[in-house]
Protein backbone atom coordinates (compact mmCIF):
# COMPACT_ATOMS: atom_id res chain seq x y z
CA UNK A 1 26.50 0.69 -20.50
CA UNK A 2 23.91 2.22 -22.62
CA UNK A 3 23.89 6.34 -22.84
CA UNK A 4 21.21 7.43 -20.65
CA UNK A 5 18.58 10.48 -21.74
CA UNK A 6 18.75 13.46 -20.31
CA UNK A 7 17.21 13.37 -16.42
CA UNK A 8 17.29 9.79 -16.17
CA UNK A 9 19.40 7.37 -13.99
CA UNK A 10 19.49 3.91 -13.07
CA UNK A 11 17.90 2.43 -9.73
CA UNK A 12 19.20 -1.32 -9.20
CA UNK A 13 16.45 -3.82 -8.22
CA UNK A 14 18.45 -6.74 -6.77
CA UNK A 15 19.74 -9.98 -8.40
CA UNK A 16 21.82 -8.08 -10.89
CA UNK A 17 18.50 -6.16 -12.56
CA UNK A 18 17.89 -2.65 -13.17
CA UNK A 19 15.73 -0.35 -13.88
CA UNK A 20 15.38 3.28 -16.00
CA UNK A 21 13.77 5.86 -14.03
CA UNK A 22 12.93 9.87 -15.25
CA UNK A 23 10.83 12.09 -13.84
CA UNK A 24 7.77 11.70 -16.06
CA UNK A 25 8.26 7.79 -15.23
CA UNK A 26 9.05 6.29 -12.05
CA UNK A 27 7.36 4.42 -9.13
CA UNK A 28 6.65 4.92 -5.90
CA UNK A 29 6.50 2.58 -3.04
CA UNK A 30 2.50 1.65 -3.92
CA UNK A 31 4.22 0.12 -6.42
CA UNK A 32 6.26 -2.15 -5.22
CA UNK A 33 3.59 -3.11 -2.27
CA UNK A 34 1.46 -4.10 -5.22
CA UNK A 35 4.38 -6.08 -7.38
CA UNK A 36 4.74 -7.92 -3.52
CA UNK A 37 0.90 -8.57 -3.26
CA UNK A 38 0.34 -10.36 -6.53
CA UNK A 39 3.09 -12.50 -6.38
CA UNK A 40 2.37 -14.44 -9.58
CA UNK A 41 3.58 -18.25 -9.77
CA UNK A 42 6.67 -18.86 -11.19
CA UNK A 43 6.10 -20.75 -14.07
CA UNK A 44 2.41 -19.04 -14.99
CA UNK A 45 2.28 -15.80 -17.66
CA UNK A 46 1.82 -12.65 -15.98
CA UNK A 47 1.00 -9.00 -17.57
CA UNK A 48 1.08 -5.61 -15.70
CA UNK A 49 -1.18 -3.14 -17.45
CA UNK A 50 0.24 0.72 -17.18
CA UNK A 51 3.79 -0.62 -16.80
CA UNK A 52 5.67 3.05 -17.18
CA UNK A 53 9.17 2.27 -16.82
CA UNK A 54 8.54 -1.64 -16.03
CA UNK A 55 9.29 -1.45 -12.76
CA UNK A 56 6.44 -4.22 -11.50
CA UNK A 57 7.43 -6.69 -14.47
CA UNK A 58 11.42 -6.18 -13.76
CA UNK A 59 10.15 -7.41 -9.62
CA UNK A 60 8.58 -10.34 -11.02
CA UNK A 61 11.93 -11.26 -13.10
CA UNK A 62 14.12 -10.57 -10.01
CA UNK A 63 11.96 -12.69 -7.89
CA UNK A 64 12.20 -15.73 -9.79
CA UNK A 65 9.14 -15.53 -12.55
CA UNK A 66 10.60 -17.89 -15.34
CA UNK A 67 7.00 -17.75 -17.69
CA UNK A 68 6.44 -14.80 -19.90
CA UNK A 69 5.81 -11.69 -18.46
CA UNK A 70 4.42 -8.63 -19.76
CA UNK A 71 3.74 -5.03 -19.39
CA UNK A 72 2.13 -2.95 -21.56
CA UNK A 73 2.30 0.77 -21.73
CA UNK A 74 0.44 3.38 -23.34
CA UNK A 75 3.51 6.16 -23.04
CA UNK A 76 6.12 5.78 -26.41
CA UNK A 77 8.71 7.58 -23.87
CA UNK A 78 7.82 4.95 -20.26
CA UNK A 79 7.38 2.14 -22.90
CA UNK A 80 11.28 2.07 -24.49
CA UNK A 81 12.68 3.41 -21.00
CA UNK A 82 11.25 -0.48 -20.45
CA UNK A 83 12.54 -1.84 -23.08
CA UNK A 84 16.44 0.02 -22.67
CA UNK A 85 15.91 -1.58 -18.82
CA UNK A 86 15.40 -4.85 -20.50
CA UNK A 87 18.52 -4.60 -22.42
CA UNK A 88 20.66 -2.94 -19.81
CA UNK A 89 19.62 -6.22 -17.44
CA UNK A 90 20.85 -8.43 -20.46
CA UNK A 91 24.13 -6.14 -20.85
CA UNK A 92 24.56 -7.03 -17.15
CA UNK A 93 23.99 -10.86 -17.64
CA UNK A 94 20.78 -11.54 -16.46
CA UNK A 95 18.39 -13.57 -19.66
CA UNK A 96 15.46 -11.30 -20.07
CA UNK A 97 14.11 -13.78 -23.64
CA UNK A 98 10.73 -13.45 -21.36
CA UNK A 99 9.77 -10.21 -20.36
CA UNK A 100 7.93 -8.58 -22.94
CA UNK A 101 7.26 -4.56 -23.59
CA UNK A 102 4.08 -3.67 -25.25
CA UNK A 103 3.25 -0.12 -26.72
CA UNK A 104 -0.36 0.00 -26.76
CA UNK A 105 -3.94 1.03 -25.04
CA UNK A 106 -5.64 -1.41 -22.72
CA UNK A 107 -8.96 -0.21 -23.84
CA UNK A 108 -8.09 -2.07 -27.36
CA UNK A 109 -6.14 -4.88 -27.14
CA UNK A 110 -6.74 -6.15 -30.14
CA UNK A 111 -3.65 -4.57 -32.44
CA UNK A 112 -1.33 -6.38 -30.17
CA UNK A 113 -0.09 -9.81 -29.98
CA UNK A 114 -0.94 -11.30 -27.16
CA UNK A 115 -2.71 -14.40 -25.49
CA UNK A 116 -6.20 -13.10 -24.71
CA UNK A 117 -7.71 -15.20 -21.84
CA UNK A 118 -4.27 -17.39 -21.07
CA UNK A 119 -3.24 -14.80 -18.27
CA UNK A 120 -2.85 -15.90 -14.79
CA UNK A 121 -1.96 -12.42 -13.20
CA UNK A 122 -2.81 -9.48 -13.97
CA UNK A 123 -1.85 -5.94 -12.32
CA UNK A 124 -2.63 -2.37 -12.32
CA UNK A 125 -1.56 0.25 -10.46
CA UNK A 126 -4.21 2.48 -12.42
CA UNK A 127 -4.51 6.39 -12.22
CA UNK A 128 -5.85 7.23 -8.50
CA UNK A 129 -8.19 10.46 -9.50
CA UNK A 130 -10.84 11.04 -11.28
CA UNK A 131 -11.25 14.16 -14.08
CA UNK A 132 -13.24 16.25 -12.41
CA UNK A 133 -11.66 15.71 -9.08
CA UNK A 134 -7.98 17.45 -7.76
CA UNK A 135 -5.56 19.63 -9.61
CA UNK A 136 -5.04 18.48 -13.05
CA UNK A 137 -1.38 17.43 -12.92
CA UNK A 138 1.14 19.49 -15.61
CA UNK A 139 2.52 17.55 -17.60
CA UNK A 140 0.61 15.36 -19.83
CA UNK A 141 2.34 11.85 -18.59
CA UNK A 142 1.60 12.92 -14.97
CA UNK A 143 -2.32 13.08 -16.27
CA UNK A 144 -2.05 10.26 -17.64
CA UNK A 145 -0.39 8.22 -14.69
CA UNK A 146 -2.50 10.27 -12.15
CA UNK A 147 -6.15 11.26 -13.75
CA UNK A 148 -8.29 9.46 -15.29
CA UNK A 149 -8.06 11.09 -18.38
CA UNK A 150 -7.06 8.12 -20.76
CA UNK A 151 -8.04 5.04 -18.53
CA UNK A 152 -10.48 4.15 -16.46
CA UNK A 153 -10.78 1.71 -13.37
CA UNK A 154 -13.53 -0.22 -15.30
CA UNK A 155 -11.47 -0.22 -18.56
CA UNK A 156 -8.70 -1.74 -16.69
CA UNK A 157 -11.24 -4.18 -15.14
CA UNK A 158 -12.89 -4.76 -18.88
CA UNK A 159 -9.00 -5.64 -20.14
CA UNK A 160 -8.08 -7.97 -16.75
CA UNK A 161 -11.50 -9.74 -17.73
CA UNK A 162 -10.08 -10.48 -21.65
CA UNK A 163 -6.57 -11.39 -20.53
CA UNK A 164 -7.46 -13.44 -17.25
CA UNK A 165 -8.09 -17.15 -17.93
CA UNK A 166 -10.41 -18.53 -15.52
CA UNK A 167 -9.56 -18.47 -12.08
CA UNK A 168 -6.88 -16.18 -12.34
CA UNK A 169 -6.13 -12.92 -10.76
CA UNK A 170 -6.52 -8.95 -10.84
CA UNK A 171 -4.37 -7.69 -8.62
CA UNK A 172 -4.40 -3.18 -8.04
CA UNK A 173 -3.56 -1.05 -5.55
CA UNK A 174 -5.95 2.34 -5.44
CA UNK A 175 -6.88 4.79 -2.15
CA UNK A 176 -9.33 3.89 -0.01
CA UNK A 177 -11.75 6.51 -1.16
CA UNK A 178 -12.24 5.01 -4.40
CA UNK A 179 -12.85 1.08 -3.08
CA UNK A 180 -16.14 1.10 -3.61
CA UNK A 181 -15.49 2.23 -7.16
CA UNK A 182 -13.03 -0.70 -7.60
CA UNK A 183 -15.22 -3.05 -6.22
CA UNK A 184 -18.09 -2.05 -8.54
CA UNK A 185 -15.80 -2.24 -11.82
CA UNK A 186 -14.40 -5.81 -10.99
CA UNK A 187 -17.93 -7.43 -10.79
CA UNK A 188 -19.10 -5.65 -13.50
CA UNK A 189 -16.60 -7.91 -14.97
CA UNK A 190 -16.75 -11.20 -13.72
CA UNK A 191 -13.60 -10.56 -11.40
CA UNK A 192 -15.04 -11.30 -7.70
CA UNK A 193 -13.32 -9.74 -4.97
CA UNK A 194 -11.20 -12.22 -2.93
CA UNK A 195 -8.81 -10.27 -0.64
CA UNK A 196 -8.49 -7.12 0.43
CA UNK A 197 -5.02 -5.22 2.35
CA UNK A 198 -5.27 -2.19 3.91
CA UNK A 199 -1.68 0.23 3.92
CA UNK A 200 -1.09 2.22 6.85
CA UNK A 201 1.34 4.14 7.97
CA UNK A 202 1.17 3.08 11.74
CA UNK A 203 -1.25 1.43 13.83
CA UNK A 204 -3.07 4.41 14.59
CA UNK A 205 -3.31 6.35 11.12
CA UNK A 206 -5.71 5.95 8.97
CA UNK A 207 -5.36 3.73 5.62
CA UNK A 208 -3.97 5.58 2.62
CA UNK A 209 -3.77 2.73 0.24
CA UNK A 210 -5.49 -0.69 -0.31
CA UNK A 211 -4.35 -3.76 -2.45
CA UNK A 212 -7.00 -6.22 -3.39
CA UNK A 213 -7.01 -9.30 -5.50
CA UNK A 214 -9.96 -10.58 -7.29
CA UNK A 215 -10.87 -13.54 -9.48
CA UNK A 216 -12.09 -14.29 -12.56
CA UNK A 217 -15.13 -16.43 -12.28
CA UNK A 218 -14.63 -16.71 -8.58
CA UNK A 219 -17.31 -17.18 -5.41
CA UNK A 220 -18.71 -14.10 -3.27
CA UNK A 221 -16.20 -14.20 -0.40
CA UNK A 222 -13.78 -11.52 0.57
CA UNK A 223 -11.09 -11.91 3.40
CA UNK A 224 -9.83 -9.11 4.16
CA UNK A 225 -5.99 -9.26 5.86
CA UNK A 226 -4.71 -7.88 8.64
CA UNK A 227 -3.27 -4.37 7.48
CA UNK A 228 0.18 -3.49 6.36
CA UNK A 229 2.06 -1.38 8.80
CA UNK A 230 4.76 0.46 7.57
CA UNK A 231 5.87 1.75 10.89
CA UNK A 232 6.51 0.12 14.34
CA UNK A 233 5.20 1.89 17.57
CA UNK A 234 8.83 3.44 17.63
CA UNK A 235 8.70 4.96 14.01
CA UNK A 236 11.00 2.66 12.68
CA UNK A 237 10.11 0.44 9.26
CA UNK A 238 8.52 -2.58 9.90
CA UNK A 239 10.23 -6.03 9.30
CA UNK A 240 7.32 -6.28 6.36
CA UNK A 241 8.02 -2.92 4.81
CA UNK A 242 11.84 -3.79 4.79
CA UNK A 243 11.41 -7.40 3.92
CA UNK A 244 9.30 -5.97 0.80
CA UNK A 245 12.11 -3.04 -0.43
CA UNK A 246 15.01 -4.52 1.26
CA UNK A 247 16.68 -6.20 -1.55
CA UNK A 248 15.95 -3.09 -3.58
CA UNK A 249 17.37 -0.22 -1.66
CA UNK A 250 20.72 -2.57 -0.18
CA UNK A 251 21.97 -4.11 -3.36
């Protein structure tokens, strides 16, 4: 196995993959909630914008995504903890010849190589604050993963709507607080809202995450699902939850 950096370590994914994790780039569970909700088809390209340490493109490869998949990171230090997670699956036997790290901003995708308007999925699970709202996080990749500070949700709406072919899908996950914000930046750019999740922690808390899906060049009509629980009525994880993270926290 590959030497790791200092204050990193390996979390195992399931079906032999991996992942590099430190503390400037990790994920959380909105993360793999949202790598759940998109559920791209197997044999269509998929691209997760903001991928840190690849953790939503290294769920697509475990669950059975066989066309290229992407993520693209701003981050030189999230970006080749990617690309060491890609070669540490391939050490472990597991053909990674299609998932595909990008170093690069979203808000010009133009230096990069890659199939503008071909995308079915896309994904972002974008910074949550804006900056002039909250305490302005330490470190400068905790900014950048948590303010607004480099991207915005209506540049990540602006790239979906240059990498989505038509019909296909923007998936993010964001706080309820900001969906009107969301909602506004994805018609802005021809991505119409199509369905929206609510996250709670129990039936009788109060949502603190949303997923929604929209699509490019789609019709006004939202459905919005019956929420994700977390917890049953006995504080135990819900069959969901566990069906979601099971195979990643037993392997």
């Amino acid at each position: 196995m590959r030497t790791l950096l200092e204050h990193e370590r390996v979390e195992t994914l399931g079906s032999g993959l991996s992942v590099l994790i430190s503390p400037d780039h990790g994920f959380g569970t909105d993360a793999l909630l949202l790598a759940d909700f998109s559920a791209p088809k197997r044999n269509a390209p998929c691209i997760d914008l903001g991928a840190g340490c690849g953790i939503i493109p290294l769920l697509w490869k475990r669950n059975g995504v066989t066309a290229d998949i992407y993520g693209l990171e701003l981050q030189e230090k999230g970006h080749d903890q990617f690309r060491r997670s890609i070669e540490l699956c391939a050490e472990q036997g597991v053909p990674m010849e299609n998932v595909h790290p990008l170093l690069g901003d979203l808000r010009d995708l133009s230096p990069l190589d890659l199939p503008l308007g071909s995308f079915r999925t896309v994904t972002m699970n974008p910074p949550y604050k804006p900056v002039a709202t909250g305490i302005l996080s330490e470190t400068t990749a905790e900014q950048i993963a948590r303010h607004e500070t480099t991207c915005t949700m209506d540049d990540a709406a602006a790239a979906a709507e240059r990498l989505l072919n038509f019909g296909g899908n923007f998936c993010v996950c964001h706080r309820p607080e900001r969906l009107a914000d969301v909602l506004e930046a994805f018609r802005a750019h021809s991505i119409e809202p199509k369905r929206l999740r609510f996250v709670q922690k129990n039936a009788g808390s109060s949502p603190w995450l949303f997923l929604l899906e929209g699509r490019k060049g789609g019709k006004p009509f939202l459905t919005v699902l019956p929420p994700l629980l977390m917890q049953t009525d006995d504080g135990s994880e819900s069959d969901e939850l566990l069906r979601i993270i099971g195979e990643y926290r037993n392997d």
